[in-house]
Protein backbone atom coordinates (compact mmCIF):
# COMPACT_ATOMS: atom_id res chain seq x y z
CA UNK A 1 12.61 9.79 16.10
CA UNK A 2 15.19 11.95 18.19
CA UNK A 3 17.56 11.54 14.69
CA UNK A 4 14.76 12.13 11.90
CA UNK A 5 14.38 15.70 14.00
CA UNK A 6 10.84 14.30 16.17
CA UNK A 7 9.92 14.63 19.22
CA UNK A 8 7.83 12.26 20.79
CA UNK A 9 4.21 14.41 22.12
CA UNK A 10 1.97 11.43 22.74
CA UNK A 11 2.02 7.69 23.01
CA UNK A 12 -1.25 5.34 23.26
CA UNK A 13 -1.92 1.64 22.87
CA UNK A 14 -4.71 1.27 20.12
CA UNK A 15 -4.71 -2.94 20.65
CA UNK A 16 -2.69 -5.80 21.05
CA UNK A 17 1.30 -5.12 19.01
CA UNK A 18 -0.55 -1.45 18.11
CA UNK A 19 0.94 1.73 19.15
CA UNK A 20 0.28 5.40 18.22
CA UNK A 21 2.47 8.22 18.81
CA UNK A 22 1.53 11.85 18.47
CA UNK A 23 5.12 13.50 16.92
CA UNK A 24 5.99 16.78 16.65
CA UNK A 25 8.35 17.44 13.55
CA UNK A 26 9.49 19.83 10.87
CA UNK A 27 9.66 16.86 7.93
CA UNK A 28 7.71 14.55 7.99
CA UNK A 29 9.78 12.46 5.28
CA UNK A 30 12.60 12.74 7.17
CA UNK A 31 10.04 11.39 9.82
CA UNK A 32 9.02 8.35 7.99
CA UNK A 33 12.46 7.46 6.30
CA UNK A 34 14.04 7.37 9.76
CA UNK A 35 10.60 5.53 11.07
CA UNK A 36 11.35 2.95 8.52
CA UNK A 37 15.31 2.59 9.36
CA UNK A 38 14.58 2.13 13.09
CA UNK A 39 12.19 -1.00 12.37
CA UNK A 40 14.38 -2.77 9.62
CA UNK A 41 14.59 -6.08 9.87
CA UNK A 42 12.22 -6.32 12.58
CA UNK A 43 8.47 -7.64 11.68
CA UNK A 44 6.99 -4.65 12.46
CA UNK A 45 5.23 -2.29 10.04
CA UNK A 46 4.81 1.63 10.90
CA UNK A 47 2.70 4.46 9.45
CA UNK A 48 4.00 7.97 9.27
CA UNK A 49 1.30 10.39 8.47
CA UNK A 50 -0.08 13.85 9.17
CA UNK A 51 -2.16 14.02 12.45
CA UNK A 52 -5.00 15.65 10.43
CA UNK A 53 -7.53 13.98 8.28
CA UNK A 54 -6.09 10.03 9.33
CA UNK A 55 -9.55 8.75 9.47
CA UNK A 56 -11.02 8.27 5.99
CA UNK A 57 -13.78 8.80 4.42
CA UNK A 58 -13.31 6.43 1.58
CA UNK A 59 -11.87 2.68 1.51
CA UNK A 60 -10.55 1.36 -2.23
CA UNK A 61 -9.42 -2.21 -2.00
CA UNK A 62 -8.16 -4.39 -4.12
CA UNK A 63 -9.44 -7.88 -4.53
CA UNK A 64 -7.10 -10.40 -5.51
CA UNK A 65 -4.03 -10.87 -2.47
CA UNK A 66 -5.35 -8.15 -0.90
CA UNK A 67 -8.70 -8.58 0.83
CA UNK A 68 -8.55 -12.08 -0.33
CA UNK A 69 -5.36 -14.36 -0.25
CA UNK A 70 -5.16 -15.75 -3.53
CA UNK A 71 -5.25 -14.89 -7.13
CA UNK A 72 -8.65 -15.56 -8.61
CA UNK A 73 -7.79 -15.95 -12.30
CA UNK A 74 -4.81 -18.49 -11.40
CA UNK A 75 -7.05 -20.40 -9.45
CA UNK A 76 -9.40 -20.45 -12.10
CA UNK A 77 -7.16 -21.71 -14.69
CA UNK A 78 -6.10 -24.67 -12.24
CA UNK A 79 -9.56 -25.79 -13.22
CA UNK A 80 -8.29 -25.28 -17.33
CA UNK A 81 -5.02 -27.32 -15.83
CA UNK A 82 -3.17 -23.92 -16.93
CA UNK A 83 -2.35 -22.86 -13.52
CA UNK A 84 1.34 -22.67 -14.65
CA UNK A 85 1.18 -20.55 -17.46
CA UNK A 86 -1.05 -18.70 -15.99
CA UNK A 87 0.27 -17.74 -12.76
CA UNK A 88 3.50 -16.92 -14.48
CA UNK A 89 2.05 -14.31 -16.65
CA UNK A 90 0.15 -12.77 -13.91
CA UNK A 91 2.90 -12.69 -11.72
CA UNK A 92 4.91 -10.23 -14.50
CA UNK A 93 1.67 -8.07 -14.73
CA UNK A 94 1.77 -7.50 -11.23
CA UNK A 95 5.22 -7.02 -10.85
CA UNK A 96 5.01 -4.56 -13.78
CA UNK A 97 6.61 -5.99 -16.05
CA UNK A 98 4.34 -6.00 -18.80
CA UNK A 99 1.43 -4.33 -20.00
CA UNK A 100 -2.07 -5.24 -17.55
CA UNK A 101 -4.94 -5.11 -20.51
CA UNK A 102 -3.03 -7.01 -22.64
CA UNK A 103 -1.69 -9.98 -19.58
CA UNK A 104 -5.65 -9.94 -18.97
CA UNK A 105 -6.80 -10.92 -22.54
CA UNK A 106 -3.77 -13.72 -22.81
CA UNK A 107 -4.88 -15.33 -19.87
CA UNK A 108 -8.42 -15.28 -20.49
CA UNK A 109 -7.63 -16.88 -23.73
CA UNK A 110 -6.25 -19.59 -22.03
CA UNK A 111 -9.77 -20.38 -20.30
CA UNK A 112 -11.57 -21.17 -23.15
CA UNK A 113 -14.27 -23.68 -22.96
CA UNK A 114 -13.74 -24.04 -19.01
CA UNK A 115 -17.58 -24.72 -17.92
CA UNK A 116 -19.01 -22.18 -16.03
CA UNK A 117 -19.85 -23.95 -12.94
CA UNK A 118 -16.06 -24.01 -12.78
CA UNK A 119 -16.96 -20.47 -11.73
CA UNK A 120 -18.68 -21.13 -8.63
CA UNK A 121 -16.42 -24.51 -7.75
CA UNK A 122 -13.32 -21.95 -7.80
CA UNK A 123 -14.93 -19.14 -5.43
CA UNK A 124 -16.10 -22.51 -2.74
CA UNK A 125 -13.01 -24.21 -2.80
CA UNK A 126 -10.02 -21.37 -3.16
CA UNK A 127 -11.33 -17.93 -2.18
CA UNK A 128 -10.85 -17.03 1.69
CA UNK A 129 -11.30 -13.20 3.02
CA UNK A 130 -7.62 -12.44 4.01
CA UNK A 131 -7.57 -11.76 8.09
CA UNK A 132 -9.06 -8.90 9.35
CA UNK A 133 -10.19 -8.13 5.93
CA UNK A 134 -14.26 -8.03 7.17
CA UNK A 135 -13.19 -6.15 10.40
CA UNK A 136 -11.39 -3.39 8.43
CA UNK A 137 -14.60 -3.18 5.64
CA UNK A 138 -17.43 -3.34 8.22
CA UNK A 139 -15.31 -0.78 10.96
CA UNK A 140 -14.67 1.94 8.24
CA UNK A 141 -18.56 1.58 7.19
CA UNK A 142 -19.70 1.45 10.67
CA UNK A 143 -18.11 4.86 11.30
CA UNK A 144 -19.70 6.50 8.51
CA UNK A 145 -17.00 5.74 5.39
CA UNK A 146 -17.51 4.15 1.90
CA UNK A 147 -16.08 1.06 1.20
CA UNK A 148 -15.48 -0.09 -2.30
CA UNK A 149 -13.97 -3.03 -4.14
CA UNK A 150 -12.11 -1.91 -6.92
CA UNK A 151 -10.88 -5.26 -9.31
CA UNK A 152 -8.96 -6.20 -12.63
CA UNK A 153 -10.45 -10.21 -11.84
CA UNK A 154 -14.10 -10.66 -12.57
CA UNK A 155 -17.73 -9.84 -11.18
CA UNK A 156 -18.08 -13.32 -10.88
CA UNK A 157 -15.62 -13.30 -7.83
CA UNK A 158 -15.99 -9.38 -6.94
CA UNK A 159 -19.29 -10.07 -6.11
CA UNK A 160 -19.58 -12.65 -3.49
CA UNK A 161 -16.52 -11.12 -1.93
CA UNK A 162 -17.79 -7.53 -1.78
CA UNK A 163 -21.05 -9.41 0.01
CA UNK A 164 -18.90 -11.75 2.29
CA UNK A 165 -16.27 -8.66 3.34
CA UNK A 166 -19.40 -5.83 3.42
CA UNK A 167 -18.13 -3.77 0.60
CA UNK A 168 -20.91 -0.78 -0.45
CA UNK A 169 -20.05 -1.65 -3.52
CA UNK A 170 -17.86 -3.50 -6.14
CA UNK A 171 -16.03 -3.01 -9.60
CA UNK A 172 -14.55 -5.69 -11.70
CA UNK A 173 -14.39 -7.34 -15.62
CA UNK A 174 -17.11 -9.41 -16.93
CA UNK A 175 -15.58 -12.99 -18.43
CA UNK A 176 -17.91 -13.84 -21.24
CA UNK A 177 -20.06 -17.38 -22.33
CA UNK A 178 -22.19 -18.94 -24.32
CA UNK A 179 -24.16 -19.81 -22.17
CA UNK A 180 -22.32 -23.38 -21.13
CA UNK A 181 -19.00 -22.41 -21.55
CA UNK A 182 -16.66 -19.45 -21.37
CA UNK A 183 -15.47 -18.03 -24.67
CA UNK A 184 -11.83 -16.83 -23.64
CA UNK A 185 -12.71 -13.30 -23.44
CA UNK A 186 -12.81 -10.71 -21.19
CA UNK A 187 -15.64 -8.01 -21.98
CA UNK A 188 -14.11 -4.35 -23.36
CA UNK A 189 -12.90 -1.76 -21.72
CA UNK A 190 -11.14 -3.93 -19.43
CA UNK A 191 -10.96 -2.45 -15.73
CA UNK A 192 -7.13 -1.92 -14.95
CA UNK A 193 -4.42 0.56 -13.29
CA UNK A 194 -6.46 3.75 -15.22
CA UNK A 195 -9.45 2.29 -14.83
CA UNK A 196 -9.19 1.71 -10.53
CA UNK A 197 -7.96 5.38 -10.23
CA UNK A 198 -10.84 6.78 -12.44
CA UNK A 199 -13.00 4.93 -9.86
CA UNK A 200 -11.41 6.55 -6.77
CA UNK A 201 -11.81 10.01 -8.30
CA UNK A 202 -15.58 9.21 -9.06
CA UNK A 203 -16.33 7.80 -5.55
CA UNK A 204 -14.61 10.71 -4.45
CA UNK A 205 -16.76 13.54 -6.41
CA UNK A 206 -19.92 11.47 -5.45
CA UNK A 207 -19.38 11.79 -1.53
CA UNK A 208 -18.03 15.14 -2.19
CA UNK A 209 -15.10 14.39 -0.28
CA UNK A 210 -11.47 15.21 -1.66
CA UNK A 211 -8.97 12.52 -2.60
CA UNK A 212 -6.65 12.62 0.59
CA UNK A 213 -9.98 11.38 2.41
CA UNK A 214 -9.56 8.77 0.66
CA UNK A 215 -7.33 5.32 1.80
CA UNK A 216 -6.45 3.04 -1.46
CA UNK A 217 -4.95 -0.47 -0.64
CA UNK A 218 -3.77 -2.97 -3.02
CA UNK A 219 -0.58 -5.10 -4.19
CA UNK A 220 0.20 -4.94 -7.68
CA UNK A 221 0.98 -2.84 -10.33
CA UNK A 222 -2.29 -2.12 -11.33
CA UNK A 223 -3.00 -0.53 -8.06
CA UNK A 224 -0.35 1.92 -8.14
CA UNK A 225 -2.22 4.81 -9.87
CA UNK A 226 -4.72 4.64 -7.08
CA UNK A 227 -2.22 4.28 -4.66
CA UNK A 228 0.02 7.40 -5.31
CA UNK A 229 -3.66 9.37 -5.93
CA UNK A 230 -4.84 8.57 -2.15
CA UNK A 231 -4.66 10.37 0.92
CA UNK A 232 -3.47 7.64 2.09
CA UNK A 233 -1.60 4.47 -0.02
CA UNK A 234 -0.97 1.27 1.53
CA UNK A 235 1.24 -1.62 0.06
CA UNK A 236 -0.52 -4.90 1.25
CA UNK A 237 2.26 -7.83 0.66
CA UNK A 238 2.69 -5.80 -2.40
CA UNK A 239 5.47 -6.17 -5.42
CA UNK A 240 8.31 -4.19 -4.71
CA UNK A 241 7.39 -1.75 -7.63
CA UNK A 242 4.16 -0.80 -4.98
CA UNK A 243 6.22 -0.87 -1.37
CA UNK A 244 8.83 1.53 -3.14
CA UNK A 245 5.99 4.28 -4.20
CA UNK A 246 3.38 3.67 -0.95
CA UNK A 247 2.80 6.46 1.45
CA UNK A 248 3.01 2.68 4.35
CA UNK A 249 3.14 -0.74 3.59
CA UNK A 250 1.76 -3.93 5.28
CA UNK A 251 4.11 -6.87 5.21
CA UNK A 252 3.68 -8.16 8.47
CA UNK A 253 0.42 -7.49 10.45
CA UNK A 254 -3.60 -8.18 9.40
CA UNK A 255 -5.84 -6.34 7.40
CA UNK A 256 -6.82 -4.23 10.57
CA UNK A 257 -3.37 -2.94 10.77
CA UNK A 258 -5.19 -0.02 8.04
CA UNK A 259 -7.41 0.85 11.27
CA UNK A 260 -4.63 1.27 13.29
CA UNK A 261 -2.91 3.30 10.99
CA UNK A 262 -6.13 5.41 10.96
CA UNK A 263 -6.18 5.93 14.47
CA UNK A 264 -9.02 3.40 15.36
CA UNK A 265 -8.47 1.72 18.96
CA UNK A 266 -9.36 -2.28 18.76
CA UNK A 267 -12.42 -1.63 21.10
CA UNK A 268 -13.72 0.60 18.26
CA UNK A 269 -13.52 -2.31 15.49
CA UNK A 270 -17.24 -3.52 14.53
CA UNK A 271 -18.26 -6.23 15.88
CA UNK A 272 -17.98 -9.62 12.88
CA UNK A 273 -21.66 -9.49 11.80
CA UNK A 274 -21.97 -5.83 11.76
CA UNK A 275 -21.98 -3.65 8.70
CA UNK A 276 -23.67 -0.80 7.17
């Protein structure tokens, strides 16, 4: 800290592997690229922020490999016996290598005729809340901040997860049927990278709140629009195209690393069956 031009003010231990320290400095880049030098290589993952405004008033998530640990639409298409090609594709999309909208529709194709208890069979067997995913959700809401679940998967997943995690409320893309089956469409305009930032800026203007009181989480490439737009951006086990742009990223600790970061002590963290 003594190198980046910082001098250390304040130190506290928020929980267990969580410390906060209060820095005084004329840079805060400097700050944070010499924050990230001194824990290279170590499995350790630091926040460098202004003091002011930490604790937000507005949670954006993510769904898929963020608050849950696994990809919904891949698991999905395991039940198509597509995993493969499907994985692959989204893999690219989220690294940003190709277009989101048009990765979406390809992959939906793929899941025509799939039965739509398939749906249901998926979200029991595969989908798991990533850890400390409800503590973070039901914390944030506790002390007075909206949470929201922002997706480019499907309500059919979004929905259940935003209940099981204790999301306010939850965005996603609507896979259509017949009735029996899916059709191997997705319904129009499909929710992606625009789409999730248009939602932060309207949850935003609705609370009246500005969009640094706002903290955006997420992995891919279709988070990074929200990302850069956030008070605060975190990269959760993100692609490198995310950890590179990120104001912090997570690649070591839980979900309730986000409340540290905010300045929440453990004994502050909502107890697991409360939310608001």
């Amino acid at each position: 800290m003594a190198a980046a031009g910082g001098r250390v003010k304040a130190r506290r231990t928020l929980g267990p592997g969580a410390e906060d320290w209060t820095i005084e400095a004329a840079s805060l880049a400097a700050l944070r690229e010499g924050a990230q030098l001194a824990v290279s290589g170590l499995p350790v993952d630091v926040c460098v922020q202004p003091i002011e405004g930490r604790r937000k008033r507005l949670l954006l998530a993510d769904m898929d490999s963020t608050i849950i640990g696994c990809e919904c639409l891949d698991e999905l298409a395991d039940f198509a016996g597509r995993k493969a090609e499907v994985a692959a594709i989204t893999e690219r999309a989220m690294r940003g290598e190709i277009g989101f909208e048009g990765a979406l529709r390809e992959r939906v194709a793929m899941l025509a005729g799939l039965e739509l208890a398939a749906l249901g069979q998926c979200y029991d067997a595969r989908v798991r809340l990533n850890p400390g995913a409800r503590t973070l959700v039901t914390t944030m809401a506790a002390h007075g901040a909206r949470c929201v679940l922002v997706s480019g998967g499907f309500k059919s997943f979004t929905g259940p997860v935003a209940a099981a995690a204790g999301f306010h409320a939850d965005f996603a893309n609507t896979l259509l049927d017949d009735g029996l089956r899916l059709t191997g469409q997705v319904s129009e305009p499909i929710l992606g990278r625009e789409a999730k930032l248009a939602a932060l800026q309207r949850e935003a203007a609705v609370l009246g709140a500005m969009l640094e009181d706002a903290l955006a989480v997420g992995d891919g490439a279709n988070d990074l629009a929200m990302i850069r737009a956030a008070g605060l951006g975190v990269a959760y086990r993100a692609k490198p195209v995310v950890s590179a742009e990120a104001d912090a990223r997570v690649d070591h600790a839980d979900l309730t690393a986000l409340l540290y970061f905010q300045g929440y002590a453990a004994a502050e963290f909502a107890p697991p069956g409360e939310a608001s």
